[in-house]
Every structure is written in structure tokens, then in C-alpha cells.
C-alpha atoms as a PDB file:
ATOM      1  CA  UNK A   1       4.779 -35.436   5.726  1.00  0.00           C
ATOM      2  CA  UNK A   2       2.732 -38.166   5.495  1.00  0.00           C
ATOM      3  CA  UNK A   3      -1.060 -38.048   4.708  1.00  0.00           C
ATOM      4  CA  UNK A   4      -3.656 -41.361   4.073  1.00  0.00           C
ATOM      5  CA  UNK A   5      -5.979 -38.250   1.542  1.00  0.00           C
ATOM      6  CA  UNK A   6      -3.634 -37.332  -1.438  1.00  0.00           C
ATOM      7  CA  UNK A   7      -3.735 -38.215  -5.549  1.00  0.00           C
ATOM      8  CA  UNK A   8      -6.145 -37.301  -8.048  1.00  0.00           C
ATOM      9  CA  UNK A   9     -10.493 -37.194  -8.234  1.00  0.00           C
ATOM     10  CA  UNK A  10     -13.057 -37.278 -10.378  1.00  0.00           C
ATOM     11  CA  UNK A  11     -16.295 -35.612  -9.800  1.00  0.00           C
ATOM     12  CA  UNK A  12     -19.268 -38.545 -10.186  1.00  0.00           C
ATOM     13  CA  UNK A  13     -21.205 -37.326 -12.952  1.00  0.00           C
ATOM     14  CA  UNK A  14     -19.632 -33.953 -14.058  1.00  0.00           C
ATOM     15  CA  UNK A  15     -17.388 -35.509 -16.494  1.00  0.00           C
ATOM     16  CA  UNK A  16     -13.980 -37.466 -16.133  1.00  0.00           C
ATOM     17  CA  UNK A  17     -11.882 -33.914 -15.690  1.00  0.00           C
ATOM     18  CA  UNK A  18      -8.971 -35.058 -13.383  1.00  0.00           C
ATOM     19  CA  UNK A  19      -8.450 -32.787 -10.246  1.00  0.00           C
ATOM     20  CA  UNK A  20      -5.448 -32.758  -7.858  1.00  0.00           C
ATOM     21  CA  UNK A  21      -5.781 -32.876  -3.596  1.00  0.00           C
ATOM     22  CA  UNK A  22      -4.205 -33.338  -1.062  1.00  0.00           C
ATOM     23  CA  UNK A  23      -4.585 -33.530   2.914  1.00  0.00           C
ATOM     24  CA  UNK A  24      -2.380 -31.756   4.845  1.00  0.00           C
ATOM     25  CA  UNK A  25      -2.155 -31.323   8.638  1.00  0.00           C
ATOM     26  CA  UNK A  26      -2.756 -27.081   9.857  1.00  0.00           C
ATOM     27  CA  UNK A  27       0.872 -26.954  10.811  1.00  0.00           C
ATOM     28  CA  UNK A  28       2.617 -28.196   7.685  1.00  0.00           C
ATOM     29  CA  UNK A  29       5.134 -25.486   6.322  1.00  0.00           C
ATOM     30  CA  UNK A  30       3.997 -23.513   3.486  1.00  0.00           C
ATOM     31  CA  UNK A  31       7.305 -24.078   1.513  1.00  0.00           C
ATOM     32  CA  UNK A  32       6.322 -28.051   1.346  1.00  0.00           C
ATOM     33  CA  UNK A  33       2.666 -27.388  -0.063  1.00  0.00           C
ATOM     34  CA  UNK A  34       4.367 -24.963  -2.760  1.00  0.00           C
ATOM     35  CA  UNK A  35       6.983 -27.018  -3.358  1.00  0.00           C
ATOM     36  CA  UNK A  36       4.166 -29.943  -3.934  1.00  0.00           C
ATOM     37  CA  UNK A  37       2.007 -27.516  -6.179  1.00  0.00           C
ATOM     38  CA  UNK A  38       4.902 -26.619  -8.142  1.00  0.00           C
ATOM     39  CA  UNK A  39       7.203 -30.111  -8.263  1.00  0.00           C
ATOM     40  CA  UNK A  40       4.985 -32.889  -7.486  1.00  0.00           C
ATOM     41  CA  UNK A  41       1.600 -31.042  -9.369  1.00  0.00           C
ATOM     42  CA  UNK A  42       3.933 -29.608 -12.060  1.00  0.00           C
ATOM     43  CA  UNK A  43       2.035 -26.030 -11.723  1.00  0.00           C
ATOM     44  CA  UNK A  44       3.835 -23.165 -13.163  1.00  0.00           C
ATOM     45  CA  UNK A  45       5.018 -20.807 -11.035  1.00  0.00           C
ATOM     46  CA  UNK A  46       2.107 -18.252 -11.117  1.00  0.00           C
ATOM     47  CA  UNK A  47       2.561 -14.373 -12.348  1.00  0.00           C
ATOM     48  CA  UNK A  48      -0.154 -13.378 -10.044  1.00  0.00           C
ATOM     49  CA  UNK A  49      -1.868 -14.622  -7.138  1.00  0.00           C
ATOM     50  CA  UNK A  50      -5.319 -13.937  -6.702  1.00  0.00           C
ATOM     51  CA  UNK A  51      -6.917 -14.609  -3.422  1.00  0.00           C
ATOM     52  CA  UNK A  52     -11.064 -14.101  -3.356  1.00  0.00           C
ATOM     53  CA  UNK A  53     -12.917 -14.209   0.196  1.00  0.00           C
ATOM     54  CA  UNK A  54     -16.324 -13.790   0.742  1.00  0.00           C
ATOM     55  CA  UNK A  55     -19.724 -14.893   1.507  1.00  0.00           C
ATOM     56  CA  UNK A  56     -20.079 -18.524   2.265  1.00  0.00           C
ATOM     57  CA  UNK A  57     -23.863 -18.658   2.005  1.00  0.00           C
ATOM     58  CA  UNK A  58     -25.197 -18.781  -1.638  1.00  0.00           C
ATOM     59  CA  UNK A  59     -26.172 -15.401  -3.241  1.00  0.00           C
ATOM     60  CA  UNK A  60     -27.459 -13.899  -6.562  1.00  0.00           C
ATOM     61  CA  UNK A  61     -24.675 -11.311  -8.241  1.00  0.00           C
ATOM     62  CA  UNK A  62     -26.385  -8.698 -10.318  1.00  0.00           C
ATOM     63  CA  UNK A  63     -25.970  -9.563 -14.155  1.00  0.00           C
ATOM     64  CA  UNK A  64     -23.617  -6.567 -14.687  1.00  0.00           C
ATOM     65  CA  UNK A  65     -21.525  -7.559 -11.487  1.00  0.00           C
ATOM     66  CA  UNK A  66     -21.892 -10.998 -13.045  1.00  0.00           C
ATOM     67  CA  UNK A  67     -20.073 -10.285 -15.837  1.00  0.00           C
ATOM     68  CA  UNK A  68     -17.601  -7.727 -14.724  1.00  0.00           C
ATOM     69  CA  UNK A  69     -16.105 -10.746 -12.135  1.00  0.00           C
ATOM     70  CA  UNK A  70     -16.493 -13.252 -14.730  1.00  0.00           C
ATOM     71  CA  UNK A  71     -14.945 -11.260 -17.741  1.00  0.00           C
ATOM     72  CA  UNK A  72     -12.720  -9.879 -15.431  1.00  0.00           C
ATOM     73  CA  UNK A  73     -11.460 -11.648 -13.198  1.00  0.00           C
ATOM     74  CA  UNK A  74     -10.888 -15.243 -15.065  1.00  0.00           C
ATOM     75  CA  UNK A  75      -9.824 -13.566 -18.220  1.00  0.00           C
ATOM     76  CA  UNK A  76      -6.839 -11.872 -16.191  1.00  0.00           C
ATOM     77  CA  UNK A  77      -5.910 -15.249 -14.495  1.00  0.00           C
ATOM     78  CA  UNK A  78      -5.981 -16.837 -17.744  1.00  0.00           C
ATOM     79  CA  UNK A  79      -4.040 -14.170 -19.769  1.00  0.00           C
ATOM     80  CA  UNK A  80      -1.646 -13.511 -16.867  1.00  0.00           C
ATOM     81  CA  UNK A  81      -0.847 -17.177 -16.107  1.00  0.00           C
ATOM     82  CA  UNK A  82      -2.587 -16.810 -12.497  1.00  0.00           C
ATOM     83  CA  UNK A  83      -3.393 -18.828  -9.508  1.00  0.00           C
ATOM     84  CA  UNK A  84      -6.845 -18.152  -7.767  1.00  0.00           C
ATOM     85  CA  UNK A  85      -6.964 -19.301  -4.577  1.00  0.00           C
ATOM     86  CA  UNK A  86     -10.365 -19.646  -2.782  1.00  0.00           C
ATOM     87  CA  UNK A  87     -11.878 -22.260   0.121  1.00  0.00           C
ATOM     88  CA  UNK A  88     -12.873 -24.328  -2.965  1.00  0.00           C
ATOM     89  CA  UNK A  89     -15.956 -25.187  -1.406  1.00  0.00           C
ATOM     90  CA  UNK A  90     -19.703 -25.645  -3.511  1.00  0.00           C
ATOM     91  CA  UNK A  91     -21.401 -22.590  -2.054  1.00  0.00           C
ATOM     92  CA  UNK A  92     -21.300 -19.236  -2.232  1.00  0.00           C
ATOM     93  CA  UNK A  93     -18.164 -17.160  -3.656  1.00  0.00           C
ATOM     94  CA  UNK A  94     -16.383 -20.229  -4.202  1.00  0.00           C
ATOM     95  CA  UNK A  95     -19.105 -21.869  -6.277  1.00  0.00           C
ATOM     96  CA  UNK A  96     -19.504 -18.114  -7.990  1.00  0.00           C
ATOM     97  CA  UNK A  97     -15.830 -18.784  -9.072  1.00  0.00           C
ATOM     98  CA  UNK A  98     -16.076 -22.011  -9.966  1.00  0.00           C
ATOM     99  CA  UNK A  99     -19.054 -21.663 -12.493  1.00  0.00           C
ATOM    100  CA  UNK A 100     -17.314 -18.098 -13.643  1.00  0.00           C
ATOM    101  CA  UNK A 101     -13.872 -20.274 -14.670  1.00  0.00           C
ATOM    102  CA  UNK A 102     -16.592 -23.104 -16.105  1.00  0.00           C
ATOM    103  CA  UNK A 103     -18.164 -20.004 -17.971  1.00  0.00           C
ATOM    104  CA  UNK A 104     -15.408 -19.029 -19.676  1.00  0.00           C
ATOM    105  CA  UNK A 105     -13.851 -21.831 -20.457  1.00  0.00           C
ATOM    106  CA  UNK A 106     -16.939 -23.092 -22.244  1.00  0.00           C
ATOM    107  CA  UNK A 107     -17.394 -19.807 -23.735  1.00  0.00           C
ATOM    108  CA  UNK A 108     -13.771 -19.653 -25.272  1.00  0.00           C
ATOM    109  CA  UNK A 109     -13.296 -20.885 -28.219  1.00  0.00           C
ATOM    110  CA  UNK A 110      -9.254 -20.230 -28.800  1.00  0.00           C
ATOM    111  CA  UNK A 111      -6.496 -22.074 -27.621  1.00  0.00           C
ATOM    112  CA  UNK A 112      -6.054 -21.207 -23.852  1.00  0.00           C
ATOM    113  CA  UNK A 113      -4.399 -22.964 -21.080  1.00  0.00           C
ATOM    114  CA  UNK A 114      -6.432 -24.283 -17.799  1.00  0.00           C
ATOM    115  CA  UNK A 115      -7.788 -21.159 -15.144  1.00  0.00           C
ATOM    116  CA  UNK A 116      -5.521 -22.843 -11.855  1.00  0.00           C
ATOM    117  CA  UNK A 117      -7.703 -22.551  -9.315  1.00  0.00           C
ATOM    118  CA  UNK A 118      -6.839 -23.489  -6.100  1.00  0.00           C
ATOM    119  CA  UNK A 119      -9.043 -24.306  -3.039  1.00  0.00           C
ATOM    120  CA  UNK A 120      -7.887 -24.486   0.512  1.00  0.00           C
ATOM    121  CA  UNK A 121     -10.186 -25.588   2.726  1.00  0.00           C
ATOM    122  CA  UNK A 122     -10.859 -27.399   6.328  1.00  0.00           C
ATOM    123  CA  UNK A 123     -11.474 -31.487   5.771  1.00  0.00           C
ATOM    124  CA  UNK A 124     -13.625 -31.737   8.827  1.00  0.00           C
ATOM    125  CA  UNK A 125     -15.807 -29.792   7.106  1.00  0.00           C
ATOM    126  CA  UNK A 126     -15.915 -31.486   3.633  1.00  0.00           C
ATOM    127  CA  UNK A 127     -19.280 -33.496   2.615  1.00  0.00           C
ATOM    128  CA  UNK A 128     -18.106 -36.859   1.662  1.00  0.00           C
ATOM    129  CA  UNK A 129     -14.985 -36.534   2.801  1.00  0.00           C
ATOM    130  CA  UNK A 130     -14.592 -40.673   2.949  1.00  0.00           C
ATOM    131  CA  UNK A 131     -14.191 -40.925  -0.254  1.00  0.00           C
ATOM    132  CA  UNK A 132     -10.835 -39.161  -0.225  1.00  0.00           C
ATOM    133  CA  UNK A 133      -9.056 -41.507   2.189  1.00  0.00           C
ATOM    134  CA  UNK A 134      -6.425 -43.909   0.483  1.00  0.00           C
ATOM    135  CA  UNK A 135      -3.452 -44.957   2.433  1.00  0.00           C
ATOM    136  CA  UNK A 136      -1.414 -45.166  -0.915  1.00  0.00           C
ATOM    137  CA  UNK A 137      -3.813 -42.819  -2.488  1.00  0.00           C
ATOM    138  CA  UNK A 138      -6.349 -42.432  -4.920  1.00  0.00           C
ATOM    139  CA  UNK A 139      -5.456 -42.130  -8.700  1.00  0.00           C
ATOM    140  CA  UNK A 140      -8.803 -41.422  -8.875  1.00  0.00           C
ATOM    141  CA  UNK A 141     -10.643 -40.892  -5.806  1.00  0.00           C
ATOM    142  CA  UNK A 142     -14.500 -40.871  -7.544  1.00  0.00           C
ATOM    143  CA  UNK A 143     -16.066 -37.954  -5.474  1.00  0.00           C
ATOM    144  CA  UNK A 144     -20.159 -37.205  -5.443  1.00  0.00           C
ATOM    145  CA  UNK A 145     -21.587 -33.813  -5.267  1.00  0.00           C
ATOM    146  CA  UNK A 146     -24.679 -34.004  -2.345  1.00  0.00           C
ATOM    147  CA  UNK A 147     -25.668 -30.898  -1.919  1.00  0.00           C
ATOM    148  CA  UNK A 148     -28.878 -32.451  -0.489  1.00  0.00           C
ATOM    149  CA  UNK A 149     -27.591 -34.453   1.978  1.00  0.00           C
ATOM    150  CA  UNK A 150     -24.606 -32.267   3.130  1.00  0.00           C
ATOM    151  CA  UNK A 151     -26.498 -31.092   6.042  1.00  0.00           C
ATOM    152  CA  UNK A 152     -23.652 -28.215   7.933  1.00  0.00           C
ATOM    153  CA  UNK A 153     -20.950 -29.583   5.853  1.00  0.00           C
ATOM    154  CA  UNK A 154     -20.539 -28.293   2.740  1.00  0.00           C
ATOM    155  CA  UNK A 155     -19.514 -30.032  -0.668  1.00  0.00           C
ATOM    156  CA  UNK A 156     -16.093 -29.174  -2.945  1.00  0.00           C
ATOM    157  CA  UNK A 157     -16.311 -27.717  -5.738  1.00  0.00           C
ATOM    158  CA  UNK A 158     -15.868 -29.647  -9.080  1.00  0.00           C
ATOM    159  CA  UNK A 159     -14.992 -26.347 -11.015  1.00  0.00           C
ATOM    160  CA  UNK A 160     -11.531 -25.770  -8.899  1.00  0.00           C
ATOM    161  CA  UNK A 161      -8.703 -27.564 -10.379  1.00  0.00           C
ATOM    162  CA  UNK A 162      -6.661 -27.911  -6.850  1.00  0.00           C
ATOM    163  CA  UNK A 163      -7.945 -28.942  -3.305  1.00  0.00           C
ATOM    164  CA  UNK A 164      -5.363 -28.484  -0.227  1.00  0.00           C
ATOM    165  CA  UNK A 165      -7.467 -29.475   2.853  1.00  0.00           C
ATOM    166  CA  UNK A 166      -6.325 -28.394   6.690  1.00  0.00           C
ATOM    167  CA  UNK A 167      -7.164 -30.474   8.771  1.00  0.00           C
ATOM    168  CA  UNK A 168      -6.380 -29.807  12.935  1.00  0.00           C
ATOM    169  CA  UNK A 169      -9.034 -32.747  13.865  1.00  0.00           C
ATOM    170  CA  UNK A 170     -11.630 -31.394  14.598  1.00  0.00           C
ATOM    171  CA  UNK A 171     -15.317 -32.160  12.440  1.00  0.00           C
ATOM    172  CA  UNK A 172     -17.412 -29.038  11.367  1.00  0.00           C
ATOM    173  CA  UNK A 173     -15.474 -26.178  12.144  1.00  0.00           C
ATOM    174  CA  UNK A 174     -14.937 -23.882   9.712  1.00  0.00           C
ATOM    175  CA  UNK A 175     -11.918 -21.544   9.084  1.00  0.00           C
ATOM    176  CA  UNK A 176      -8.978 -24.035  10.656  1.00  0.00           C
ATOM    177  CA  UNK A 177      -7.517 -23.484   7.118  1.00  0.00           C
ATOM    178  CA  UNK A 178      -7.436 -19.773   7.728  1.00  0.00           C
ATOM    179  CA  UNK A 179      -4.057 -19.180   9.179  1.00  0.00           C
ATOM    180  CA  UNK A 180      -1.891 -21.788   6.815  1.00  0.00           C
ATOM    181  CA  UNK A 181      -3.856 -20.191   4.127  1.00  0.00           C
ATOM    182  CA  UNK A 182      -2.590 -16.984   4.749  1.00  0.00           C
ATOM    183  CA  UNK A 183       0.906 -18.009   5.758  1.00  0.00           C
ATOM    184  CA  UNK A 184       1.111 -20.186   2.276  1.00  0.00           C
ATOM    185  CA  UNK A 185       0.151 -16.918   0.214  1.00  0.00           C
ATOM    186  CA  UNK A 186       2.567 -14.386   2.330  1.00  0.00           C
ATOM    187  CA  UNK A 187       5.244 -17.036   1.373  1.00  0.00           C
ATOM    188  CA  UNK A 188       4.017 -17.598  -2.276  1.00  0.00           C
ATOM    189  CA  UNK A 189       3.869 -13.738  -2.383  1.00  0.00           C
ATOM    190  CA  UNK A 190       8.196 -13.686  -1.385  1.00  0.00           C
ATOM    191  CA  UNK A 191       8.931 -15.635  -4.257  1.00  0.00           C
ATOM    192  CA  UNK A 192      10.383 -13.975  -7.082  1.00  0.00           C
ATOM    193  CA  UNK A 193      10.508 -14.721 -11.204  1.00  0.00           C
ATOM    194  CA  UNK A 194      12.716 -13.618 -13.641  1.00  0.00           C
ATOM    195  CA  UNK A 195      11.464 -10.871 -16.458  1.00  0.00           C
ATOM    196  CA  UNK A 196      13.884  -8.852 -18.248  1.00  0.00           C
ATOM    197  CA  UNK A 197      16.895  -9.726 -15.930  1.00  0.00           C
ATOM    198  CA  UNK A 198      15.352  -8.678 -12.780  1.00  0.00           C
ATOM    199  CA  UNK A 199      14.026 -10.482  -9.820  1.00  0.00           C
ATOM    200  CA  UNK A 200      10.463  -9.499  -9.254  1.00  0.00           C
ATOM    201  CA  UNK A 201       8.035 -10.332  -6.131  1.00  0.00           C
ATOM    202  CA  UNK A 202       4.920 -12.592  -7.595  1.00  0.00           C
ATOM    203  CA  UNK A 203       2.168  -9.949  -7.341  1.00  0.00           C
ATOM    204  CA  UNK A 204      -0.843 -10.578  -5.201  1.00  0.00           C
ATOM    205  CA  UNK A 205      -4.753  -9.261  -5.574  1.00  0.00           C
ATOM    206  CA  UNK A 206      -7.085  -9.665  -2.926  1.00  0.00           C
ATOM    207  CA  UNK A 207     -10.528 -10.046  -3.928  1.00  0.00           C
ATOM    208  CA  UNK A 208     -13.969  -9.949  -1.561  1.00  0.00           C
ATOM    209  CA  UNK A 209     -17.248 -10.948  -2.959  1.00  0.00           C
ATOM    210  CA  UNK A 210     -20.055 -10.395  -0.858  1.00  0.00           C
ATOM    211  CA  UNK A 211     -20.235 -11.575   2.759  1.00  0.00           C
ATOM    212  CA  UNK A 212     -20.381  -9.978   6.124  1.00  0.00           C
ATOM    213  CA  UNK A 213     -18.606  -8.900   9.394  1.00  0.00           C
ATOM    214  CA  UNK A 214     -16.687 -12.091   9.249  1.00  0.00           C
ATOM    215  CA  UNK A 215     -15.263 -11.411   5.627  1.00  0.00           C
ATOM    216  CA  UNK A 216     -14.060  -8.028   6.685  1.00  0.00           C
ATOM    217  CA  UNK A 217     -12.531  -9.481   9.396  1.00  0.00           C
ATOM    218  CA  UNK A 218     -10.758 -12.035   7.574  1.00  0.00           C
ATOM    219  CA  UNK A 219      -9.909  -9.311   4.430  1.00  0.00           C
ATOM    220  CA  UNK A 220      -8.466  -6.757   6.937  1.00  0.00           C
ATOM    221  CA  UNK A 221      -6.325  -9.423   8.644  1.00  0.00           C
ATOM    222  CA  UNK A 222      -8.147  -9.819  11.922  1.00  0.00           C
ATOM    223  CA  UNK A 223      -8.486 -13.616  11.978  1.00  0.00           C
ATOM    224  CA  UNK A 224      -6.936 -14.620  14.680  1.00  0.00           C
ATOM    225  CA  UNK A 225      -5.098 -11.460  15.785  1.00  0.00           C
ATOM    226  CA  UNK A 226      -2.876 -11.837  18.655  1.00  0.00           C
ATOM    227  CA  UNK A 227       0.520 -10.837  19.356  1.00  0.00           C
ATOM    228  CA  UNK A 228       2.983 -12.225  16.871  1.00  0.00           C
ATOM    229  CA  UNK A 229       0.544 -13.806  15.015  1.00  0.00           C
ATOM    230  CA  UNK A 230       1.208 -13.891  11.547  1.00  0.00           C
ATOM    231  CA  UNK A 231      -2.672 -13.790  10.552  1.00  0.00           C
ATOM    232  CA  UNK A 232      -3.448 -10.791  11.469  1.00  0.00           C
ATOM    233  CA  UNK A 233      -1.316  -8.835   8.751  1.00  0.00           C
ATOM    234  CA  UNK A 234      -2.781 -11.154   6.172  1.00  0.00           C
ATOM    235  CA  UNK A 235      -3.424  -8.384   3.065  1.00  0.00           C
ATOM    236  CA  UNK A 236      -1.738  -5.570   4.800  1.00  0.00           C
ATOM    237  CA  UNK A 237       0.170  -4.505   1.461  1.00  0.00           C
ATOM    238  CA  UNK A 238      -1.730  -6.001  -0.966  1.00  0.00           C
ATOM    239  CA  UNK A 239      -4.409  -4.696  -3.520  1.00  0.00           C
ATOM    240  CA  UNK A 240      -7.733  -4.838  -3.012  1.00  0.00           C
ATOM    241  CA  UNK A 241     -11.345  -5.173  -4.917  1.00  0.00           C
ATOM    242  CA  UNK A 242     -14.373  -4.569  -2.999  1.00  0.00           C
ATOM    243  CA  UNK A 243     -17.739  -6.666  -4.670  1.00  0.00           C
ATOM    244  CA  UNK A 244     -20.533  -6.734  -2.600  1.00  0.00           C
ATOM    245  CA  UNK A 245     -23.161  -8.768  -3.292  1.00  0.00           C
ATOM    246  CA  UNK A 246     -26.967  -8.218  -3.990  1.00  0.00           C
ATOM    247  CA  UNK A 247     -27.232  -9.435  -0.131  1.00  0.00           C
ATOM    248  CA  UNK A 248     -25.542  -9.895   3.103  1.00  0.00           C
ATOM    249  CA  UNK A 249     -24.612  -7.139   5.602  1.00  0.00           C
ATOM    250  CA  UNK A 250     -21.123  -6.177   3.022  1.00  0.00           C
ATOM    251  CA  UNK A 251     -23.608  -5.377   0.317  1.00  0.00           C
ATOM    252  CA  UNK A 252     -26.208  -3.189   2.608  1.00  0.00           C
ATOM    253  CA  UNK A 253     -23.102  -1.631   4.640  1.00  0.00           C
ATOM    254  CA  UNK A 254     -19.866  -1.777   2.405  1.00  0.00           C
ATOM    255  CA  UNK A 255     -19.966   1.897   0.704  1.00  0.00           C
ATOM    256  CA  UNK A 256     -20.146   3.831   4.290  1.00  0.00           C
ATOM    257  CA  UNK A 257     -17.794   0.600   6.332  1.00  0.00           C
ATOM    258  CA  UNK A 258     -15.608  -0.779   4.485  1.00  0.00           C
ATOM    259  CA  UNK A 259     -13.605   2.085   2.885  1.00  0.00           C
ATOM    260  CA  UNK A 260     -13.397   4.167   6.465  1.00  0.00           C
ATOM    261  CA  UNK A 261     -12.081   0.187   8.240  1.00  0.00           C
ATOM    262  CA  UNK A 262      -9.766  -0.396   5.468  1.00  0.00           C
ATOM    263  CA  UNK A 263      -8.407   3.179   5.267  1.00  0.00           C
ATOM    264  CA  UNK A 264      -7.565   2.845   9.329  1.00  0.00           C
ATOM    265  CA  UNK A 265      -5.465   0.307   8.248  1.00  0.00           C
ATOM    266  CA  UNK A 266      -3.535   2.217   5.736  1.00  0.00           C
ATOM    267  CA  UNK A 267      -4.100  -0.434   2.889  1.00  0.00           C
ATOM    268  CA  UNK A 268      -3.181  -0.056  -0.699  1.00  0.00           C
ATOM    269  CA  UNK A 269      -6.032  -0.992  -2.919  1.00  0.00           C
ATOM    270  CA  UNK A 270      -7.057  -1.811  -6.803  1.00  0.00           C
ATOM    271  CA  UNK A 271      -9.686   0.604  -8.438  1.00  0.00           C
ATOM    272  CA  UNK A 272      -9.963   4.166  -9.994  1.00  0.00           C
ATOM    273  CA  UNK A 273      -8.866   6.011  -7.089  1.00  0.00           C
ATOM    274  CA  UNK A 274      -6.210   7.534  -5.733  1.00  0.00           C
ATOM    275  CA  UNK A 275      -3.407   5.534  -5.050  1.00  0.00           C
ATOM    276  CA  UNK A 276      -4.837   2.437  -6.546  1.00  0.00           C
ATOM    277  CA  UNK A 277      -2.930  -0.310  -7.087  1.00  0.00           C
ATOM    278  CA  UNK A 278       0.330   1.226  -8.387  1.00  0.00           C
ATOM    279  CA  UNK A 279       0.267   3.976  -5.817  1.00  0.00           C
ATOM    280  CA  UNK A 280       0.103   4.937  -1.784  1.00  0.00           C
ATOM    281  CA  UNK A 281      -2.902   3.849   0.206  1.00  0.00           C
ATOM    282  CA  UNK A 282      -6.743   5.070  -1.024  1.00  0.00           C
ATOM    283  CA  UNK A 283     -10.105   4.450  -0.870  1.00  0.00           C
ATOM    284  CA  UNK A 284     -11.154   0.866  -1.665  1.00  0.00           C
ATOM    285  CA  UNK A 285     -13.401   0.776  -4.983  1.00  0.00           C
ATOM    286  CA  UNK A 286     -16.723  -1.162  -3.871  1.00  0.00           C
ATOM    287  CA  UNK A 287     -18.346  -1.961  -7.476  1.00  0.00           C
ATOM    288  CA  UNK A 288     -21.950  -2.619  -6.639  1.00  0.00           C
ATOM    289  CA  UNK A 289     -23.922  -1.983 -10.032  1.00  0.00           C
END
């Protein structure tokens, strides 16, 4: 499918790392953009998926929550050969996940391979989005950080090592990446690898870092719920972590809401409870210490 926003960037001033993007329209089948990230990007085929949601404004994590996501979570993509997939934008849990990866990957001192970490955003709502467009592409498109200057758009994030950006036409309307997001992880989550003879589903962890109404909404698969819409079973079978943040209505509200919503919806989740993530359905851990 053709696109005039594909190749390679560099982020002006944060070093001469080479990131991958591309520009895809909201339609385009999920088996193309895996087949791109896998073939054309030369990505391995990931053990793990982990998909992180959250709040989009930007918040302070308490230092033990700090380092329980950062210790946590990027060690196990790293040592697992994961893919994390956020909206790869420079602002709240996205930017928390880009400076975690950048944390540990300063902070490591052995040989490790590169955190993949994917963000899927919406291009009409990209800062400096200009600088992208190449009708043969850009090998490198040189891309500038402005948080100043962004105004309602926001920047990407120079920590992610993938952008895929939806784009349906429209300028400043967030969450158009939403449903091709979640059909693109539903499909990456069919796929199967080999490990000791057997054909096994790629695994898939669903983590929430702060936010609101809207996150839980988007986490229990409400976006854009309609009959035979694909979207609204987004994580219906798939683990989930609970991290609210030191702010937003998820932190204040998440211990008495969001195990009794996620419960109604029979969900299996990741945590010390029962069920957990090898069992049935339980109660959602929400770690806010």
C-alpha cells in the first residue's frame, strides 16, 4: 500500500540512533504491518507482546512504582525477547516508557540486545509531522523534539525504536489508531512459534499506567463498542497489571473501580491473586506503593 511517510529518523539533537516509521492508512490489514515489522524491519518474531495504556497527560510515578515498572517491566522485554507496544508519543505513559527503556539501557552494562518498542499512534496528531513526508522516503527523516511549540499536538518519542502512524485524515484527533491497534495485536497474538516441537500462541500482557475513565475504557475493550466490532473485545483474555499513578481519577478510584469493572467482564489478570495469570479469572492487582 502505498504511503509518501515511510524509512528511517533521527531525533535532532538526541544522538544519531536510527529509528524505523512508517505511515499507514486506519484500514490497512494488520497482516501487512506485521509482515513489514517482521520482513521489511527484520524484527524478530517477539516471545511476548506487551501492550501499556494509560494516562496521556504527564505524571510523577512514586520512586518505588518507578522502579518496580522500570526493573520490571523492560528487564522482562529484554530477557524475554519482547515487543512493547505503546502510542509512542512524548507525554505521559509513553514518555514514562521511553525514559524507563533509556534507563536501563544506560544502566546495563552487559551485552543485551535493543528493548523493541513499538509506538502506534494517529499522524494528525504528531508535532512536526512535515518532516516525515518523503515520496521515496526518508533514509533519514531528521525529526525535532518541540515540546514548546507543540501546542494540542503532541511530539514522538525518541526513546521508542518503531513508529506506525494511522492516519484516517483527519488533524488533532486522538485515538484513530485505536481500533487497527487492537486488531494488529489480536492478530500478532494468533501467531504461533516453535519451542520444544510445539506450536505455541505469542503470549500477550496488558499493562495500564495511570490515567482515567478513558483508559478503563480503552483497557476493558469499550473503544468503540458496537455490534461486531472487533474493538470492543480488545484484552478480553489477556493478562492484566493495574499501575495507577500518583494522580488522575485511576489512581484516586482504581482499588474500589477497577477490580469490581474488570471482574464483570470475567478477565484473566497478572498479579498475586487468584487465578492470576496462569489461572481462571481474579481480581486485578493495582500496585500503588
Amino acid at each position: 500500500m502505498p504511503t509518501d511517510a515511510f524509512g528511517n529518523v533521527v531525533f535532532t539533537g538526541l544522538g544519531q540512533k536510527v529509528r524505523k516509521y512508517v505511515r499507514v492508512s486506519q484500514d490497512t490489514p494488520p497482516s501487512v504491518i506485521y509482515h513489514l515489522m517482521t520482513q521489511h524491519w527484520g524484527l524478530d518474531v517477539p516471545n511476548l507482546l506487551i501492550s501499556v495504556t494509560g494516562g496521556a497527560k504527564d505524571f510523577n510515578m512514586k520512586p518505588r512504582l518507578k522502579n518496580v515498572f522500570r526493573r520490571g517491566l523492560v528487564k522482562v522485554a529484554q530477557t524475554t525477547g519482547a515487543w512493547i507496544i505503546t502510542r509512542g508519543s512524548h507525554t505521559g505513559v509513553m514518555k514514562q516508557v521511553g525514559e524507563a527503556v533509556r534507563g536501563f539501557n544506560l544502566s546495563s552494562s552487559y551485552n543485551k540486545r535493543e528493548v523493541v518498542t513499538i509506538g502506534i499512534g494517529t499522524w494528525g496528531t504528531v508535532h512536526n509531522r512535515e518532516s516525515l513526508l518523503h515520496p521515496s522516503g526518508s533514509f533519514p527523516a531528521e525529526y525535532h523534539v518541540d515540546e514548546e511549540g507543540q501546542g494540542h499536538l503532541t511530539c514522538l518519542d525518541s526513546n521508542h525504536s518503531h513508529f506506525v502512524l494511522v492516519d484516517d485524515g483527519t488533524h488533532g484527533r486522538y485515538g484513530v489508531e485505536i481500533p487497527l491497534r487492537t486488531r494488529l495485536e489480536k492478530f500478532i497474538s494468533e501467531q504461533t512459534k516453535e519451542r520444544g516441537g510445539m506450536a505455541i500462541k505469542i503470549p500477550v500482557v496488558c499493562v495500564v499506567l495511570g490515567g482515567g475513565y478513558y483508559t478503563l475504557n480503552v483497557s476493558t475493550g469499550r473503544v468503540g463498542e458496537a455490534p461486531g466490532d472487533e474493538s470492543c473485545c480488545r484484552w478480553d483474555n489477556w493478562p492484566q497489571v493495574l499501575l495507577p499513578a500518583s494522580s488522575g481519577s485511576l489512581a484516586r478510584e482504581g482499588k474500589e473501580f477497577v477490580p469490581h469493572e474488570v471482574e464483570k467482564g470475567n478477565r484473566h489478570v497478572a498479579g498475586p491473586s487468584p487465578g492470576g495469570v496462569e489461572g481462571g479469572a481474579g481480581r486485578p492487582q493495582v500496585f500503588d506503593q
